[in-house]
Structures are given as structure tokens and as C-alpha cells.
Protein backbone atom coordinates (compact mmCIF):
# COMPACT_ATOMS: atom_id res chain seq x y z
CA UNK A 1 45.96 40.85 81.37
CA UNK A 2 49.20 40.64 83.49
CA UNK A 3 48.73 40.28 87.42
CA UNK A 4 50.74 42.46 89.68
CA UNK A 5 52.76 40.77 92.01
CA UNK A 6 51.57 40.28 96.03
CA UNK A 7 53.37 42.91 97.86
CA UNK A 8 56.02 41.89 100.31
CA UNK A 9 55.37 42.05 103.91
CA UNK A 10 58.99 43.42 104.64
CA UNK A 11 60.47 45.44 102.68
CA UNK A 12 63.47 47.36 103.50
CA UNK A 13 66.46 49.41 101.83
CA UNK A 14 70.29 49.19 102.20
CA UNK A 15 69.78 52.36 104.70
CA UNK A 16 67.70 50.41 106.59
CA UNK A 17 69.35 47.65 106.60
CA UNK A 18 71.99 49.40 107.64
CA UNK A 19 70.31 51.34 110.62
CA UNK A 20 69.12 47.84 112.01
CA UNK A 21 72.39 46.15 112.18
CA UNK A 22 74.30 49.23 113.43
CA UNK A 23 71.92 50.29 116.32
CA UNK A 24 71.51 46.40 117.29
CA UNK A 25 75.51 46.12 117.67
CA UNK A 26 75.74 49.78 119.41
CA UNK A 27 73.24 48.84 121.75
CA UNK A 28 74.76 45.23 122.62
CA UNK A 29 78.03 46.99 123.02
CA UNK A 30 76.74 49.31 125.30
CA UNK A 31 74.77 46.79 127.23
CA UNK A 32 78.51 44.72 127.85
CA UNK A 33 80.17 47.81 128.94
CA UNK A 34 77.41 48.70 131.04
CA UNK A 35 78.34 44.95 132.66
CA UNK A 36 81.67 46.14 132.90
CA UNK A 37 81.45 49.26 134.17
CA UNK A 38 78.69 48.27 136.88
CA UNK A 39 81.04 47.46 139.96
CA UNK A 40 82.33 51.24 139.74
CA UNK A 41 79.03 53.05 139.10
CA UNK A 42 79.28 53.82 142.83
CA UNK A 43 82.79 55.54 142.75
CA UNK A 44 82.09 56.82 139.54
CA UNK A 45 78.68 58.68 140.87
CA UNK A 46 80.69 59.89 143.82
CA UNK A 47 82.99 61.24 141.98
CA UNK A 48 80.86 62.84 139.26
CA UNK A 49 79.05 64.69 142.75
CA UNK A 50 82.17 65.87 143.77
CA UNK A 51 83.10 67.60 140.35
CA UNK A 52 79.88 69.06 140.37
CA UNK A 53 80.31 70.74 144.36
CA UNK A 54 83.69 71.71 143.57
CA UNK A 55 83.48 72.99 139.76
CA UNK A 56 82.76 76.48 140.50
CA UNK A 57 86.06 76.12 142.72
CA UNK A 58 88.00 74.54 139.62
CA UNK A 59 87.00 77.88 137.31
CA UNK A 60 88.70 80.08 139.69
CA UNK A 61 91.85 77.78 139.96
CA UNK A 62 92.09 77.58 135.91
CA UNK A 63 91.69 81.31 136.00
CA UNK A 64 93.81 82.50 138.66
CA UNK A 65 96.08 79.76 139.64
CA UNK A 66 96.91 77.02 137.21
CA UNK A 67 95.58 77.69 133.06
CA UNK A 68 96.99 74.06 132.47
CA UNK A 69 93.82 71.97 132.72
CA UNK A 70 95.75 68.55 133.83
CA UNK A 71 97.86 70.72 136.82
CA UNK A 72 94.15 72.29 137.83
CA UNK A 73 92.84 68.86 137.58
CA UNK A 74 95.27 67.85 139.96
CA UNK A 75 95.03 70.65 142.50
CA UNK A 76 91.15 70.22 142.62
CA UNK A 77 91.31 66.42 142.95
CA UNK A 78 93.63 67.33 145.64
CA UNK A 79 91.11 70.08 147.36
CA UNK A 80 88.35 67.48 147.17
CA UNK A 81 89.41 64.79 148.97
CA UNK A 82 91.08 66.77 151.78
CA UNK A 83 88.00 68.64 152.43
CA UNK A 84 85.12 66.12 151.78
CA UNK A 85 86.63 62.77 151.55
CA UNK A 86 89.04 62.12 154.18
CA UNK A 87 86.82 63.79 157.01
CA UNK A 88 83.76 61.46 155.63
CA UNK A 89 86.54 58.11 156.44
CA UNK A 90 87.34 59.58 159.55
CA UNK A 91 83.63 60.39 160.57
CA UNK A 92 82.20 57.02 159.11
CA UNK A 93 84.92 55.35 161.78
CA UNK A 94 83.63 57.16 164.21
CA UNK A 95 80.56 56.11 163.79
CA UNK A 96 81.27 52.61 163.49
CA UNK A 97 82.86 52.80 167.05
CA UNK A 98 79.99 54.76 168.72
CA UNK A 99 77.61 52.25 167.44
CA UNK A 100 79.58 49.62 168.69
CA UNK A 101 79.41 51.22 172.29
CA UNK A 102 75.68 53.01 172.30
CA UNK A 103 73.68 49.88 172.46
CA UNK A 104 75.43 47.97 175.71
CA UNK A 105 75.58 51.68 177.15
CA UNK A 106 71.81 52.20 176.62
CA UNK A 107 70.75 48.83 178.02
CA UNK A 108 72.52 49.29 180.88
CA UNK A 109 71.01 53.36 181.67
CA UNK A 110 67.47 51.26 181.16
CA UNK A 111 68.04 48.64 183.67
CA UNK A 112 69.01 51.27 185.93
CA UNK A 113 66.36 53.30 185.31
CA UNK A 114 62.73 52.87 187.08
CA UNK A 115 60.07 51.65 185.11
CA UNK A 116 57.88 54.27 186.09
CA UNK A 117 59.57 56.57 184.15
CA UNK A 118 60.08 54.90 180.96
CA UNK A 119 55.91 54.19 181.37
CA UNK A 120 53.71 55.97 179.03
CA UNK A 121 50.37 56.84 180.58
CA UNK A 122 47.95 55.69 178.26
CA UNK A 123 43.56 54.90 178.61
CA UNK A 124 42.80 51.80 179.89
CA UNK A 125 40.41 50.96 176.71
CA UNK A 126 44.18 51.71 174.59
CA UNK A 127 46.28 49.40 176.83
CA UNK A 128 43.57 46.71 175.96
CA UNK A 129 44.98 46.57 172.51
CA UNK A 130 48.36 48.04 172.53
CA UNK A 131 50.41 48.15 175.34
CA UNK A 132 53.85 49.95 174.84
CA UNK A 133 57.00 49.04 176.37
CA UNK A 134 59.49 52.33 175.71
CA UNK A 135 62.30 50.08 177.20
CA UNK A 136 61.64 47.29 174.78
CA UNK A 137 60.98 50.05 171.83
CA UNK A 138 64.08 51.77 172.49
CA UNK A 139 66.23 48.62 172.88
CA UNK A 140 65.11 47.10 169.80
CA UNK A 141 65.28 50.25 167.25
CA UNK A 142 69.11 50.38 168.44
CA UNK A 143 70.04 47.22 168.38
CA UNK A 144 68.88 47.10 164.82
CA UNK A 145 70.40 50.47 164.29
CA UNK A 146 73.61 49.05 165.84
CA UNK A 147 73.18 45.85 163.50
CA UNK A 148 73.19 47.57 160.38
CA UNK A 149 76.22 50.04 161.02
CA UNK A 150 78.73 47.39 162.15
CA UNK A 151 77.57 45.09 159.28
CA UNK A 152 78.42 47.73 156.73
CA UNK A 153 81.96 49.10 158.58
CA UNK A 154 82.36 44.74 158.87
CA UNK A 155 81.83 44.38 154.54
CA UNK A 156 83.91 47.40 154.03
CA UNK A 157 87.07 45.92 156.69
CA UNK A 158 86.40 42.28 154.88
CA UNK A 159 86.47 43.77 151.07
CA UNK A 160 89.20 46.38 151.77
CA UNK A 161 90.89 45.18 148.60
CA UNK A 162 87.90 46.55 146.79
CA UNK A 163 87.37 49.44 149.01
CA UNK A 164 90.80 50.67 148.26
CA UNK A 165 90.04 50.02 144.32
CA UNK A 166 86.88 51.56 144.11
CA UNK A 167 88.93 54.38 146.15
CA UNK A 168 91.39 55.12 143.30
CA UNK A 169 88.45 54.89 140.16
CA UNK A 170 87.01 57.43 142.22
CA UNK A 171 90.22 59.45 142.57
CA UNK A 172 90.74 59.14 138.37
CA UNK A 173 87.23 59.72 137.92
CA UNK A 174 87.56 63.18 139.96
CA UNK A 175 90.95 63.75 137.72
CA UNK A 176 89.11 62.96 134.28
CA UNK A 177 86.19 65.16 134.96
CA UNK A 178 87.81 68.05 136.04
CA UNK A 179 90.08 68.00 133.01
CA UNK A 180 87.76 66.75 130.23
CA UNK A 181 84.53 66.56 131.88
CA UNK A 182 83.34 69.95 129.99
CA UNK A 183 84.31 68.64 126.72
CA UNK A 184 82.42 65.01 126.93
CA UNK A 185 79.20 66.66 128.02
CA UNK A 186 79.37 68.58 124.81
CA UNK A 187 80.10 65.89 122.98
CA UNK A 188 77.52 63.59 124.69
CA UNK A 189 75.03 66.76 123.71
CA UNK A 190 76.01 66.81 119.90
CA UNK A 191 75.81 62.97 119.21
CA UNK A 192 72.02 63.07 120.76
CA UNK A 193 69.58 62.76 117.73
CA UNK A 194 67.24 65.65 118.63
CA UNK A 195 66.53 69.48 117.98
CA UNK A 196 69.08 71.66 119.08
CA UNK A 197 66.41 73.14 121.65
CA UNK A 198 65.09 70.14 123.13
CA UNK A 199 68.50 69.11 123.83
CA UNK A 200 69.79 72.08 125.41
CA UNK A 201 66.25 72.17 127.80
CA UNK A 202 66.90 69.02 128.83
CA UNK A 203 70.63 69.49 129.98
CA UNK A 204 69.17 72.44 131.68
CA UNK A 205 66.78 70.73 133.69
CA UNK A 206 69.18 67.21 134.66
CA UNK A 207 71.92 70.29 135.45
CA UNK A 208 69.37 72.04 137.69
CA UNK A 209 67.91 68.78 139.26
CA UNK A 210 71.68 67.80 140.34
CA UNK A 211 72.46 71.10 141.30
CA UNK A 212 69.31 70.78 143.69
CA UNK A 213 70.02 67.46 144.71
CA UNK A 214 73.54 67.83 145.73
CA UNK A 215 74.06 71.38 146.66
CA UNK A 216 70.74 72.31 147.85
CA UNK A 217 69.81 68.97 149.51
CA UNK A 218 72.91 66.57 150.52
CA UNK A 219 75.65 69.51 150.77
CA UNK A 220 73.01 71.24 153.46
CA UNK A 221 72.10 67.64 154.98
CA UNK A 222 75.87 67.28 155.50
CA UNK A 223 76.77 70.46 156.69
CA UNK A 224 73.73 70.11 159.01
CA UNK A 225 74.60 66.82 160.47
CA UNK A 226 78.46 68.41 161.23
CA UNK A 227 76.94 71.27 163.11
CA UNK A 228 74.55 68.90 164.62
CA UNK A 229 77.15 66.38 166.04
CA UNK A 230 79.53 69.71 166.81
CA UNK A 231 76.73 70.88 169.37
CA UNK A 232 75.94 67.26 170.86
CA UNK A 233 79.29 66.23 171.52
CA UNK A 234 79.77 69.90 173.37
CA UNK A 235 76.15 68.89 175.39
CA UNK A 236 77.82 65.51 176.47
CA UNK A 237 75.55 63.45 174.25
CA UNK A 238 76.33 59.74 173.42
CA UNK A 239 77.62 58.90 169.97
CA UNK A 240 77.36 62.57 169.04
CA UNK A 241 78.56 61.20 165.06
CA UNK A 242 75.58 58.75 164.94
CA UNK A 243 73.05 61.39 166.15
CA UNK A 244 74.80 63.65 163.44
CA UNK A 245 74.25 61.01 160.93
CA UNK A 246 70.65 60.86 161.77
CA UNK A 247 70.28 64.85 161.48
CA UNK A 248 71.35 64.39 158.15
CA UNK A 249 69.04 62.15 157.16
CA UNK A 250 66.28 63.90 158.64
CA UNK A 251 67.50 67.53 156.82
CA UNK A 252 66.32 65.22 153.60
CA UNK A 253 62.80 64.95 154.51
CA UNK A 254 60.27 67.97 153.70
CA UNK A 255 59.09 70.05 156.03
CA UNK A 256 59.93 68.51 159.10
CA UNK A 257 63.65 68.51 158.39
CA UNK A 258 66.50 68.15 161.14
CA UNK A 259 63.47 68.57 163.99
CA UNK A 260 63.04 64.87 164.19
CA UNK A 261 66.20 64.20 165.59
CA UNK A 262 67.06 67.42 167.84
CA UNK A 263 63.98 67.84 169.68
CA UNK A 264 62.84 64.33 170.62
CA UNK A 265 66.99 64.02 171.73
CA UNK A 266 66.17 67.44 174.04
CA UNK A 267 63.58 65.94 175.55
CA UNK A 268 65.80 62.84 176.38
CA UNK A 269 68.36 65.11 177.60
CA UNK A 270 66.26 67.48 179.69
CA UNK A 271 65.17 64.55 181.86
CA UNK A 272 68.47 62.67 181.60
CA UNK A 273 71.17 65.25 182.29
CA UNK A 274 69.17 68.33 183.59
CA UNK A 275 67.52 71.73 181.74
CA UNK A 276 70.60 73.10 181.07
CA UNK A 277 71.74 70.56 178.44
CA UNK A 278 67.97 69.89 177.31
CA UNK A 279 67.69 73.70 176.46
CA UNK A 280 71.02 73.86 175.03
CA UNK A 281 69.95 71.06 172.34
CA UNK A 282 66.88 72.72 171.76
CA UNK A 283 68.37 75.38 171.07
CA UNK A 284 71.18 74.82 169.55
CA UNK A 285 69.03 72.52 167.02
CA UNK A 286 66.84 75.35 166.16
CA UNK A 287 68.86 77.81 165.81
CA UNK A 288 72.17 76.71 164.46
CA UNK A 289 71.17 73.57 162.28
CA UNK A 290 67.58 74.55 161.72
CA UNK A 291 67.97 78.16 160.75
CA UNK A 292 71.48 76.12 158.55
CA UNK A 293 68.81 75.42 155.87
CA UNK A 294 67.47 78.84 155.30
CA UNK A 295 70.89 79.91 155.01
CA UNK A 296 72.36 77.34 153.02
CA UNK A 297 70.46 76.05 150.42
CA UNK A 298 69.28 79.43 148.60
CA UNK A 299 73.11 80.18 147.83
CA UNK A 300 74.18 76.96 146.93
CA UNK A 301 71.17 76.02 144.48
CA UNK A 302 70.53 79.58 143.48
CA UNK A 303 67.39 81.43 143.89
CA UNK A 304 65.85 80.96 140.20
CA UNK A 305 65.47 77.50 140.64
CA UNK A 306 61.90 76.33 141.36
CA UNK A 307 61.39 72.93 141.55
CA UNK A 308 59.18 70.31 143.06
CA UNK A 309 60.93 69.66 146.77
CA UNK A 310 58.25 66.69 147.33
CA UNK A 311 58.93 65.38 143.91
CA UNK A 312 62.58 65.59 145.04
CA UNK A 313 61.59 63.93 148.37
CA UNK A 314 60.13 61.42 146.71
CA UNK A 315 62.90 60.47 144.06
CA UNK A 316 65.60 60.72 146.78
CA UNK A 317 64.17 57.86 148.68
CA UNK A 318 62.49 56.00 146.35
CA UNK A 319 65.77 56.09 144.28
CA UNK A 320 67.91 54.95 147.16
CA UNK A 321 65.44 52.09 147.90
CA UNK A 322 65.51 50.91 144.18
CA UNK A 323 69.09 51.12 142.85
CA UNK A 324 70.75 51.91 146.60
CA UNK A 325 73.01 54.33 147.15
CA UNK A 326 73.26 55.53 144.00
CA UNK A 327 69.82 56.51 143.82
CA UNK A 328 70.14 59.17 146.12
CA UNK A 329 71.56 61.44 142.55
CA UNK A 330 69.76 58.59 140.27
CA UNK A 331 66.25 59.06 141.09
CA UNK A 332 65.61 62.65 141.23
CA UNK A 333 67.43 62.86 137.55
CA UNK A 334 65.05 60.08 136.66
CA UNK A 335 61.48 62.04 137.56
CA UNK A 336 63.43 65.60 136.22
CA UNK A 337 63.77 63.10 132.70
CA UNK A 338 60.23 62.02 132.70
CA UNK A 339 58.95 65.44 134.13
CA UNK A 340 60.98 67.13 130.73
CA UNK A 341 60.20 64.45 128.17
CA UNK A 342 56.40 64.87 128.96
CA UNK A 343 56.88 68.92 128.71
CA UNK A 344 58.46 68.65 125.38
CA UNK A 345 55.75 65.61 124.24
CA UNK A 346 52.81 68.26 125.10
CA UNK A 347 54.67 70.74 123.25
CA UNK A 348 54.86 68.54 120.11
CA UNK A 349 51.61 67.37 119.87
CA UNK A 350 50.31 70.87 119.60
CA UNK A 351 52.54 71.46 116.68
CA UNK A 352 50.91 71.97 114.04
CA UNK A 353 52.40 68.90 111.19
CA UNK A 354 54.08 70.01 107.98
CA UNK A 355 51.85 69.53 105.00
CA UNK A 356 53.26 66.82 103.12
């Protein structure tokens, strides 16, 4: 009576073998060049935005301008940073200089101001507990305000080696894409190991999810905050670029929207500098930027596209909290992943399996 062996614990083929060592050395390799490729993923993002505003643009200039794809490259590079890039450096100067001057300005209109006025009439049982200063709440927020602008324009004078570096990745990032950028995504798109279907829904939904994040949402918030500061430097109002920056930040969150900055800086005007220029805020903030949105953001996203704005809300900010910057386009794609991968996990699990 012969005894059959024990069976091994691990047991594995040449294919496996295989599959192990090759996948472990792919993903170390991408890990290092994810290392290397980390101090430009800010550039690099930039750029990849830009390509995607300006792509429709591109089409018409390989179509009826330039058929050579590294001359069309060129001229929309070109286009790009004339019309987005260089007015963002001159506007982010701007702003650094109007920060620098808002905060002494301020302090001194509130030591010549009553404090009667700045008061806030509040119950007697309230002030018990929480007594508010407006002075000392308006002083503070722009100080800090102040704080954090000249402390970024300060890293960005200090590091201008890397500035101007990270400057030209972006500027052969914007060259690259334009030229090859349609070829690599189908690439990228063929080399994923996954049914044809699932592949193409997913590049469907990170497409529409970018197109929504940086047409519908940051193109508009831009756009927005230009009109904005347009109408407050023409009402006389201080730092007109910083209260445009803040407009655009405010067109980012749901609902609300651009009304957070316009109407509380009415109010400030109407009892600063008169009802003239208080009206002529309001409305030029409802009408012009406000109205903007309704305008704007159905033709650049397109009308088919229904998506979650509050999930968007949500992955804008929480994205730009987590990774910085970069998670203003990072964390929206992120949820849109998860949001498709779960779709496609339901849809699978009600499959009904082969037989065997």
C-alpha cells in the first residue's frame, strides 16, 4: 500500500512564476518614477488642464490652419499661454501687491472710524457669552489673509529657479499633449487588462468628470472672478484682484456661489462710499457674475452631462486639502473612479457565472 505524498502548500507554474516577478519589478519601477516625476506633478496637471480647455481649439487649427501635428502643437502652446497663462502671472502680481497694501489701509479706515458703527447690536443675555468685536474680526481675518498671500508670492520670488523650471515642463508638457496626447490615451486604454466596455465607460466618465471640473467649474470660477474684479475696480473698491480672487473661490461652492463675496462687499460699500456704488456692486454681482454661471457652464460642460455638483463640491475641496493644489482636478476624478468601479462591481455580481 503506497502513501501519497503531503501536498505542497505553494505550488506554482513557470507562468506564475513569471507573473510574480514581472508585476513586482513593473510596479517598483513605477513606484521610482513616480519619485521622480513628483516635483512636476503640479506643472504637469496644469498643463494636462490646459490641453483639455483648449483641445477643441487645437481640432480646428489641425483642420483649417496647420495639418502638421508638431506646427499645431506649437501654435496652440502658443494660444495657451498668451490667453490663460501670462494674464494669471500678471494677475497673481497684482494680487500680491494689493495684499501687501489692504491690511495697513484697512486698519487705518477702522481707527478712523467710530466704534458705534462697527458695533453689532446684540441681547444682553448673548453679550454675556459672546461679545463681538467687528474691528478685531475684520483685522484679524486680513491680516491672516494678507499672511498667506505674501508668504506664497515670498516662496515663489525665493525658488524662482524652480518656478522658471517647473514653467518650461509645463510649456513641453502643453507641446507633448497637443501633439501625442490622443495617441497615449489610446494606448494607456489598450494596455488596461479589462473588457473592452468597462474600459471605454470608465474613460467616459474620468473624461466627463474633468470636463465638469475644469470647464464647467474652474473655467466659470475664473471667468467669474475677472468680471468680478472688472466691476470692483470700476466701483473704486480696494484690491479689486483679491476680491476677484475671492469671487472665484466662492463660484466653487454650491448653491451659494459668487453671492458670498459681492453682497456682503455691497453692504460695505453702501455705507462706506454711498448708494450709488453699494447698488452698483449689487448689481453688478447679480447680474453680470451671477447670471455668468447660467450662461457659462451649460456650453462649456455640455447639457447631457448630469452629475453629482455636491459630490463635485465635495471632491474639489477635500482634494485640495489632501494632495493641495493638485487636488482641485485630483479629487473629483478620484470619487468619479470609485463612483464607476462600484457601478461596474454591481453590474458583475448580477452576472450570472459561466458553468464550468
Amino acid at each position: 500500500m503506497t502513501q501519497n505524498p503531503a501536498p505542497k502548500l505553494l505550488r506554482f507554474d513557470k507562468a506564475q512564476l513569471f507573473n510574480f516577478f514581472f508585476f513586482g519589478i513593473l510596479f517598483f519601477l513605477l513606484y521610482q518614477l513616480l519619485r521622480i516625476m513628483a516635483p512636476f506633478l503640479g506643472p504637469i496637471l496644469l498643463a494636462s488642464t490646459l490641453v483639455l480647455i483648449f483641445y477643441p481649439m487645437h481640432c480646428w487649427i489641425r483642420r483649417r490652419v496647420v495639418e502638421n501635428r508638431t506646427g499645431a502643437a506649437v501654435l496652440s502652446t502658443a494660444t495657451a499661454v498668451l490667453t490663460v497663462v501670462l494674464p494669471l502671472l500678471v494677475f497673481g502680481w497684482l494680487l500680491l501687491r494689493e495684499s501687501r497694501e489692504l491690511y495697513p489701509r484697512t486698519s487705518q479706515w477702522l481707527t478712523n472710524v467710530s466704534q458705534a458703527q462697527l458695533e453689532i447690536p446684540l441681547p444682553q443675555t448673548i453679550r454675556e457669552y459672546w461679545d463681538l468685536d467687528l474691528a478685531d474680526v475684520v483685522t484679524a481675518n486680513l491680516k491672516t489673509l494678507q499672511e498667506n498671500i505674501t508668504s506664497s508670492g515670498t516662496v515663489v520670488l525665493r525658488n524662482i529657479f524652480f518656478f522658471l523650471v517647473g514653467f518650461v515642463v509645463m510649456l513641453a508638457s502643453m507641446f507633448v499633449l497637443f501633439r501625442d496626447g490622443e495617441r497615449f490615451l489610446n494606448w494607456l486604454i489598450d494596455i488596461i487588462p479589462m473588457d473592452q466596455e468597462y474600459k471605454h465607460r470608465i474613460a467616459n466618465q474620468l473624461y466627463t468628470t474633468a470636463m465638469a471640473v475644469v470647464r464647467g467649474l474652474l473655467l466659470t470660477a475664473a471667468i467669474q472672478g475677472l468680471i468680478g474684479a472688472a466691476g470692483y475696480w470700476l466701483a473704486g473698491v480696494p484690491a479689486p484682484a483679491l476680491f476677484g480672487m475671492l469671487t472665484s473661490l466662492a463660484a466653487l461652492v454650491p448653491f451659494v456661489g459668487t453671492g458670498l463675496v459681492w453682497a456682503p462687499l455691497a453692504a460695505v460699500m453702501y455705507f462706506w462710499k454711498g448708494a450709488q456704488t453699494g447698488l452698483f456692486v449689487l448689481l453688478w454681482g447679480a447680474l453680470a457674475v451671477g447670471l455668468l454661471d447660467n450662461i457659462l457652464r451649460p456650453v462649456l460642460i455640455g447639457r447631457g452631462a448630469k452629475l453629482p455638483i455636491f459630490l463635485l463640491f465635495l471632491g474639489i475641496f477635500g482634494g485640495l486639502k489632501v494632495y493641495g493644489p493638485i487636488g482641485i482636478l485630483l479629487g473629483p476624478l478620484l470619487v468619479s473612479c470609485v463612483q464607476v468601479f462600484l457601478q461596474i462591481y454591481r453590474e458583475t455580481k448580477n452576472m450570472p457565472h459561466p458553468a464550468p
